[in-house]
C-alpha atoms as a PDB file:
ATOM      1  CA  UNK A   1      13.885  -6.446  23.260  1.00  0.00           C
ATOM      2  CA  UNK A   2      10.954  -3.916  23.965  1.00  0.00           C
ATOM      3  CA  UNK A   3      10.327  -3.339  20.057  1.00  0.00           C
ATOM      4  CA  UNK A   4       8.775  -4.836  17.024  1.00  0.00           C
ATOM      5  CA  UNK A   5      10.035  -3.573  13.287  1.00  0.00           C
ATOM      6  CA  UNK A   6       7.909  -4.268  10.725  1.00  0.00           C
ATOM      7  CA  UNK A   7       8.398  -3.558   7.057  1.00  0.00           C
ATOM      8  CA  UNK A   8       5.560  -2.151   5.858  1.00  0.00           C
ATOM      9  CA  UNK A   9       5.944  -2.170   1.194  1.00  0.00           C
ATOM     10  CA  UNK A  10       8.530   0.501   1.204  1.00  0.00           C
ATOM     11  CA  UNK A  11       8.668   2.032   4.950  1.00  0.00           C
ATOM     12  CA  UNK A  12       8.747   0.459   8.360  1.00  0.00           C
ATOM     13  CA  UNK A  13       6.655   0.523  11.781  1.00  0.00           C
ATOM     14  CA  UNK A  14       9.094   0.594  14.913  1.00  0.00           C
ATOM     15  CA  UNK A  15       6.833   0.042  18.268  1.00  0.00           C
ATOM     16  CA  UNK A  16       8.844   0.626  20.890  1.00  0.00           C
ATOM     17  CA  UNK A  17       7.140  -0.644  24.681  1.00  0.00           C
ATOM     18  CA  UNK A  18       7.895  -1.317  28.443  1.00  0.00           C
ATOM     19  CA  UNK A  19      11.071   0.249  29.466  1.00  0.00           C
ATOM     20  CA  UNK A  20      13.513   1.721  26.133  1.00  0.00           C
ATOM     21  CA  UNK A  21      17.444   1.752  27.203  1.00  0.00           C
ATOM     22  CA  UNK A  22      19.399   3.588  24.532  1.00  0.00           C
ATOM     23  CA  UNK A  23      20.629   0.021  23.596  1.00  0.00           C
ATOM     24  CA  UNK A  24      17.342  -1.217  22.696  1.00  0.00           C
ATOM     25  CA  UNK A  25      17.355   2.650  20.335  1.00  0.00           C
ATOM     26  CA  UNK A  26      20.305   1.455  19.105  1.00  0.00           C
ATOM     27  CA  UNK A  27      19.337  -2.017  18.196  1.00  0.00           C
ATOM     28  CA  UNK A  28      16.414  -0.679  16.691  1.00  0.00           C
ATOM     29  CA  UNK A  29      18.263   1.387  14.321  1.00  0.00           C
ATOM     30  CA  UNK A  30      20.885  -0.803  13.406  1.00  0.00           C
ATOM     31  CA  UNK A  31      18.221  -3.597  12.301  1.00  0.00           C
ATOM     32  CA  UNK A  32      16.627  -1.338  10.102  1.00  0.00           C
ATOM     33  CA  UNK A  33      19.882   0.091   8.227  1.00  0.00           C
ATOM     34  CA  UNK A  34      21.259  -3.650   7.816  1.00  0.00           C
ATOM     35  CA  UNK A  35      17.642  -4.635   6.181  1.00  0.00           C
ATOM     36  CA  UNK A  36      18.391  -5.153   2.049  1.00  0.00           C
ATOM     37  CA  UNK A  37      14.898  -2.895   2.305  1.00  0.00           C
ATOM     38  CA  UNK A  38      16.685  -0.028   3.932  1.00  0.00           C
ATOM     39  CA  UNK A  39      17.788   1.673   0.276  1.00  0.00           C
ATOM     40  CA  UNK A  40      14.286   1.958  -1.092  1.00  0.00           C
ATOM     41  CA  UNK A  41      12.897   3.394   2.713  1.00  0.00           C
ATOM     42  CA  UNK A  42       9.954   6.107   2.297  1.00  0.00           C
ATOM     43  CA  UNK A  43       9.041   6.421   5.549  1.00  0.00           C
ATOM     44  CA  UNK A  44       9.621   5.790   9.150  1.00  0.00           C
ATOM     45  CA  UNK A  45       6.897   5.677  11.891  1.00  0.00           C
ATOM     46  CA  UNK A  46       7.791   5.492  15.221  1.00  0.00           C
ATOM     47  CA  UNK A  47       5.438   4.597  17.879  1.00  0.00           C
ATOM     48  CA  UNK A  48       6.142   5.652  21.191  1.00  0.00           C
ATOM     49  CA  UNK A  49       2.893   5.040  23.244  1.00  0.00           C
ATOM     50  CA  UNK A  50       3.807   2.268  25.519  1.00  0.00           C
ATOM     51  CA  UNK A  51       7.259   3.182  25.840  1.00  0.00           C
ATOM     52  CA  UNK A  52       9.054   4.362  29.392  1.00  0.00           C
ATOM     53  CA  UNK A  53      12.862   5.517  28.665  1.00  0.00           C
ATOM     54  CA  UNK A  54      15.518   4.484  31.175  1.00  0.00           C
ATOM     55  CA  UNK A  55      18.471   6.437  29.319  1.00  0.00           C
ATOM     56  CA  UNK A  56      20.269   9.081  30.293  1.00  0.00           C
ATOM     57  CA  UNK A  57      20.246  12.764  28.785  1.00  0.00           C
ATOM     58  CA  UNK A  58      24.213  12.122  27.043  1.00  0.00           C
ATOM     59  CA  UNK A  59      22.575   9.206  25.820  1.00  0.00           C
ATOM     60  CA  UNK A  60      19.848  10.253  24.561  1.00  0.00           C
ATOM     61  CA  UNK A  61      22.136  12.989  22.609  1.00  0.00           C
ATOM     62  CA  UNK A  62      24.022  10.312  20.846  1.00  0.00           C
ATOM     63  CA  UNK A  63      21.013   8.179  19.912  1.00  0.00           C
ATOM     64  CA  UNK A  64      19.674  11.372  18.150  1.00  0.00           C
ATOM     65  CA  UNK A  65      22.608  11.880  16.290  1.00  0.00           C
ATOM     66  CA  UNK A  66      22.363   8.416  15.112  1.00  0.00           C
ATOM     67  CA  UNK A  67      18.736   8.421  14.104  1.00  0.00           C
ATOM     68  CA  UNK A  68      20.336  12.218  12.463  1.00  0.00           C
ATOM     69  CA  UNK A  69      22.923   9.879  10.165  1.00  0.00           C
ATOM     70  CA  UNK A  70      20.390   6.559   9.311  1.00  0.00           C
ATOM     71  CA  UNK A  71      17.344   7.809   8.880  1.00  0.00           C
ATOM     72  CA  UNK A  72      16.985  12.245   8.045  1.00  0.00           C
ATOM     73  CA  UNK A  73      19.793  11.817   5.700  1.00  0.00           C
ATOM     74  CA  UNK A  74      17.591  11.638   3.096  1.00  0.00           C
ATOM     75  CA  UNK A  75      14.986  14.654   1.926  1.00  0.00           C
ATOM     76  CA  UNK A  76      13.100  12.040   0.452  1.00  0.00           C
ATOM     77  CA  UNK A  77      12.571  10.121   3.432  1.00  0.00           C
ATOM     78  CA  UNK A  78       9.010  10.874   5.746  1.00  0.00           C
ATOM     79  CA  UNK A  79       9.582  10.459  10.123  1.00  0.00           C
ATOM     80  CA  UNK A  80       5.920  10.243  11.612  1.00  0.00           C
ATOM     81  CA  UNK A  81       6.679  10.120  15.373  1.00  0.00           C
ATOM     82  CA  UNK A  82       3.542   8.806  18.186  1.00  0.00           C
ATOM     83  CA  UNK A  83       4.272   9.567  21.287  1.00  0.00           C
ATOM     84  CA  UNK A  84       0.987  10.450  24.079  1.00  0.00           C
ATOM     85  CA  UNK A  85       3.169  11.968  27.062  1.00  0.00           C
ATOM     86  CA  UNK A  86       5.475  14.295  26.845  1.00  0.00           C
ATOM     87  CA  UNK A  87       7.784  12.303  28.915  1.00  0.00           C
ATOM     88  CA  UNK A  88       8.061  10.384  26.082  1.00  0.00           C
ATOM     89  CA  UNK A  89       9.695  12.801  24.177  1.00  0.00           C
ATOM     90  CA  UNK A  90      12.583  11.468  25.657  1.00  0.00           C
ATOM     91  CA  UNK A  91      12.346   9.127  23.776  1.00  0.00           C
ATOM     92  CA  UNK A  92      12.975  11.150  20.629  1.00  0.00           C
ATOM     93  CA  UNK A  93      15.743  13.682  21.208  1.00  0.00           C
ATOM     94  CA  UNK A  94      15.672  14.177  17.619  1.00  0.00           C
ATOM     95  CA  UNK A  95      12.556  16.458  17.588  1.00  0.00           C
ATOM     96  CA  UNK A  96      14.626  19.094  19.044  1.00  0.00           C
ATOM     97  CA  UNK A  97      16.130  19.679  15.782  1.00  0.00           C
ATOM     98  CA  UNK A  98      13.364  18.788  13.254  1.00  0.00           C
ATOM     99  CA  UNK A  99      13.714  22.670  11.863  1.00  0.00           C
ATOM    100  CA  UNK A 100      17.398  21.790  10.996  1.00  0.00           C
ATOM    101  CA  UNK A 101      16.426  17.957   9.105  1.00  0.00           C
ATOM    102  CA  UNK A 102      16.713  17.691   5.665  1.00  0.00           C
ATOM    103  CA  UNK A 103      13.543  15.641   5.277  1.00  0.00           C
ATOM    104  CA  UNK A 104       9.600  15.807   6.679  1.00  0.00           C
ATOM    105  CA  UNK A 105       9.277  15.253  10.779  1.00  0.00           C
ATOM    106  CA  UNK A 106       5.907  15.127  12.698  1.00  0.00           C
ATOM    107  CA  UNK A 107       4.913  14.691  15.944  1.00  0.00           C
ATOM    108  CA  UNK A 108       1.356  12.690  16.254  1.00  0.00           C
ATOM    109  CA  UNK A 109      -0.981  11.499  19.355  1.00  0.00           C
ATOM    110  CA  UNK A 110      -2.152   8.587  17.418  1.00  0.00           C
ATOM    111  CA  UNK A 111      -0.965   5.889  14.424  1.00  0.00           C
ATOM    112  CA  UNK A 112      -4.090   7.261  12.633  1.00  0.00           C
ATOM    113  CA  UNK A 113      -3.107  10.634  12.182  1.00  0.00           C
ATOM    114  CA  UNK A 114       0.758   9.902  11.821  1.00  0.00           C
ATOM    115  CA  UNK A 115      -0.308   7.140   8.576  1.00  0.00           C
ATOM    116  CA  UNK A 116      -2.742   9.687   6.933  1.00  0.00           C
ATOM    117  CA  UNK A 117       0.234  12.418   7.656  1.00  0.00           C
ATOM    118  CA  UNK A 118       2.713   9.971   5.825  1.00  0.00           C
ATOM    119  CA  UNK A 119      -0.004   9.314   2.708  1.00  0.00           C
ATOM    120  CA  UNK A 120      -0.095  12.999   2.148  1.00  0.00           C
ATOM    121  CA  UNK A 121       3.386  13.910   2.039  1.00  0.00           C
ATOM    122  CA  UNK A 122       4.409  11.784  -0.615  1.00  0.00           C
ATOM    123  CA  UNK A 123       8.045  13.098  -2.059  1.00  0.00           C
ATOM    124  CA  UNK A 124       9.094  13.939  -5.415  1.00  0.00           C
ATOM    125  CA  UNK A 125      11.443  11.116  -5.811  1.00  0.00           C
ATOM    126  CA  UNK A 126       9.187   8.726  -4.950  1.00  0.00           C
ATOM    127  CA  UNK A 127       6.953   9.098  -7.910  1.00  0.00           C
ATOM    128  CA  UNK A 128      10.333   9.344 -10.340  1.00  0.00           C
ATOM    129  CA  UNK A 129      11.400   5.387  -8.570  1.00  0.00           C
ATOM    130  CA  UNK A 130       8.111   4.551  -9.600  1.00  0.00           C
ATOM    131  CA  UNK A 131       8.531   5.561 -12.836  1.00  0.00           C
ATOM    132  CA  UNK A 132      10.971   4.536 -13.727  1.00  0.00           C
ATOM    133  CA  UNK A 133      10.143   0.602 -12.481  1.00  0.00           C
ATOM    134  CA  UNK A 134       6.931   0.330 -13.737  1.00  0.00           C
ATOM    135  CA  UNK A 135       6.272   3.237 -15.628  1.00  0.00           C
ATOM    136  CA  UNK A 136       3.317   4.268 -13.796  1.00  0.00           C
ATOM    137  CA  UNK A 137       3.048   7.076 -11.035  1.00  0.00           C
ATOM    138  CA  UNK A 138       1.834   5.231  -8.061  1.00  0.00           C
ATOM    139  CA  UNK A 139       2.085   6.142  -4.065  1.00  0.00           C
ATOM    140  CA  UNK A 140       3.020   2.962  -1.437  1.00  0.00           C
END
């Protein structure tokens, strides 16, 4: 599979390389919603930079609506997207529609900016979880 997921404290790093079929999306998401991790999920940061897409346009339409329903369901949840070419941006057919998502999406050139981007958009309920676990306001 051209991807790695790794869970990152309470958010996860998808890197998505070579040549992306919607299938490989698809995988991506579904290993990520069926991770006991998944309920607690800050953020998401998806790295696009060595990634080609081979899907279609219908496909590509479906696959946003999915990302749509797993992962900007949630107002408290922050999507940091890298992508360097803007043929990439196939590869997220979700940005289209960031002014209609319930939670925080970016757009980044580099991991760098799209990690400090994440640290300073911490949400609300994330400091009212950590209150109420350790009774302490603290940021992942």
């Amino acid at each position: 599979m051209p991807y790695r997921v790794r869970w990152e404290g309470h958010g996860v790093y998808r890197r998505f390389y070579g040549k992306v079929s919607a299938a490989d999306l698809k995988s991506a998401c579904e290993e990520i919603a069926a991770d006991p991790r998944y309920e607690d999920i800050r953020y998401v940061l998806s790295d696009f930079l060595e990634a080609s897409p081979t899907f279609s346009e219908k496909e590509a339409r479906a696959l946003a609506q999915l990302e749509r329903l797993r992962f900007f369901s949630s107002p408290d949840v922050v999507n940091a997207v890298v992508a360097g070419e803007s043929s990439i941006l196939d590869c997220v057919p979700y940005l289209e529609s960031t002014d209609r998502a319930p939670c925080p999406v970016a757009l980044f050139d580099a991991v760098t900016d799209a990690r400090n981007w994440i640290a300073a958009n911490p949400r609300l309920v994330w400091f009212k979880r950590d209150t109420a676990t350790s009774g302490s306001l603290s940021r992942n």
